[in-house]
Protein backbone atom coordinates (compact mmCIF):
# COMPACT_ATOMS: atom_id res chain seq x y z
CA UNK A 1 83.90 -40.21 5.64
CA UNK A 2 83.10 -38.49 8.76
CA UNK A 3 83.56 -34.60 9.75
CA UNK A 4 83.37 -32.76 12.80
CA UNK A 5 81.68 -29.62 13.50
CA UNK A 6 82.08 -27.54 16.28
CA UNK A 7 80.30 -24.37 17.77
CA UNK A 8 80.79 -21.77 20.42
CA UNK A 9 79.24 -18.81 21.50
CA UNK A 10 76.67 -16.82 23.62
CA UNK A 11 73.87 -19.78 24.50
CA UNK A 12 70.63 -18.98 23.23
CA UNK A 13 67.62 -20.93 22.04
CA UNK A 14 67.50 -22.90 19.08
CA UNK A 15 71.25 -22.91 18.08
CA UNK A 16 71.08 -26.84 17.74
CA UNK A 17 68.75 -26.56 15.70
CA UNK A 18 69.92 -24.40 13.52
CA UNK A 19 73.15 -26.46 13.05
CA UNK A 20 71.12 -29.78 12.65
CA UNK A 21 69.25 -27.93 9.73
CA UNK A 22 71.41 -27.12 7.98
CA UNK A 23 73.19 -30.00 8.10
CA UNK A 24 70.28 -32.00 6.83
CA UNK A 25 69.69 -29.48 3.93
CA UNK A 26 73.49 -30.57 2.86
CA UNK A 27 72.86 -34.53 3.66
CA UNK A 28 75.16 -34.47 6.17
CA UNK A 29 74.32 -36.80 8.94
CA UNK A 30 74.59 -36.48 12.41
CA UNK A 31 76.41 -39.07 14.25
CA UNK A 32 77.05 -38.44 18.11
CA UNK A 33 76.42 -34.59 19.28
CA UNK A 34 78.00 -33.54 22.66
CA UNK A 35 76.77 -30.60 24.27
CA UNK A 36 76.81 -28.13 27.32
CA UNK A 37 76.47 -24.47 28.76
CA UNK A 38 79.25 -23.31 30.44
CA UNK A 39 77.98 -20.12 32.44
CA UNK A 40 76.71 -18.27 29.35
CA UNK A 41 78.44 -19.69 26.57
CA UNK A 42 76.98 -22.79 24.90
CA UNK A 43 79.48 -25.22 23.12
CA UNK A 44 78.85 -28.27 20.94
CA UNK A 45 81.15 -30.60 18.94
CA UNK A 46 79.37 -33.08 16.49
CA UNK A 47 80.86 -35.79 14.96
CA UNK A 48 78.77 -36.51 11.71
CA UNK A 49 78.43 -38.41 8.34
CA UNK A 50 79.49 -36.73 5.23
CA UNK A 51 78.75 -39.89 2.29
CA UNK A 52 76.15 -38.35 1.17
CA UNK A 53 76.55 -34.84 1.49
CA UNK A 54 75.08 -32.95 -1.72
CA UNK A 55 77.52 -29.90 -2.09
CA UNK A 56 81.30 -29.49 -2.45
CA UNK A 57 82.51 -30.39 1.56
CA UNK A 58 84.53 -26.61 1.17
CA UNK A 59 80.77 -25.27 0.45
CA UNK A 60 79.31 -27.19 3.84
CA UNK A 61 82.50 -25.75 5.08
CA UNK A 62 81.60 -22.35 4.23
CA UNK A 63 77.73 -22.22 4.94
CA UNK A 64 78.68 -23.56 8.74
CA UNK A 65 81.21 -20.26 9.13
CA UNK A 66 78.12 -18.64 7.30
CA UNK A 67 75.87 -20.25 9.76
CA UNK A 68 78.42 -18.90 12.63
CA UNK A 69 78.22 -15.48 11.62
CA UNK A 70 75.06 -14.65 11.44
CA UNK A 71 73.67 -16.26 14.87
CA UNK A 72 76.97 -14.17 16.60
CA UNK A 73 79.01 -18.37 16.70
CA UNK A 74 81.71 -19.51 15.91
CA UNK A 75 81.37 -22.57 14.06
CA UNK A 76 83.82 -24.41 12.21
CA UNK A 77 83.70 -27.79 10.10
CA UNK A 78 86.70 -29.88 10.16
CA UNK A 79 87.55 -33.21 7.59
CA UNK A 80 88.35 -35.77 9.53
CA UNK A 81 91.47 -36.39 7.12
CA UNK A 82 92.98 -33.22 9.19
CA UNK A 83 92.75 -35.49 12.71
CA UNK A 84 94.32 -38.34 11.02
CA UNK A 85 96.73 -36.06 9.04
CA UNK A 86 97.69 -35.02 12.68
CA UNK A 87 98.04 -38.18 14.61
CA UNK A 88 100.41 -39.48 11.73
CA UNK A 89 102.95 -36.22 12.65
């Protein structure tokens, strides 16, 4: 199963690797990472690998938003059941 991640917010050092931290501490594996700077603001989307993730995917889910907050980003953790779930509407 595959998830993607997203993040947005000021630009500052170190914010991938913050995100690809934590994502290893989970087992979540990175797949393909897109990224630019857009003025100030830094965005990312990841697309990523969650078989062997080791927590609850609504914990990842949570520790990403967790991530987010404290480093002033918005980051957000999608299933990728929700894309599909959308395509079939």
């Amino acid at each position: 199963m595959k998830a993607v991640i997203s993040v947005i917010g000021r630009d500052s050092v170190g914010i991938i690797a913050k995100v690809s931290n934590e994502c290893a501490n989970c087992g979540v594996n990175i797949m393909d990472i897109s990224q630019t700077v857009l003025q100030d603001y830094f965005t990312m989307i990841m697309l990523t690998d969650i078989d062997r993730i080791n927590i609850p995917f609504t914990d990842f889910v949570d520790r990403m938003a967790e991530l987010g907050k404290v480093n002033n980003l918005e980051i957000h953790a999608m299933h990728e059941d929700i894309f599909n779930v959308m395509h079939r509407i």
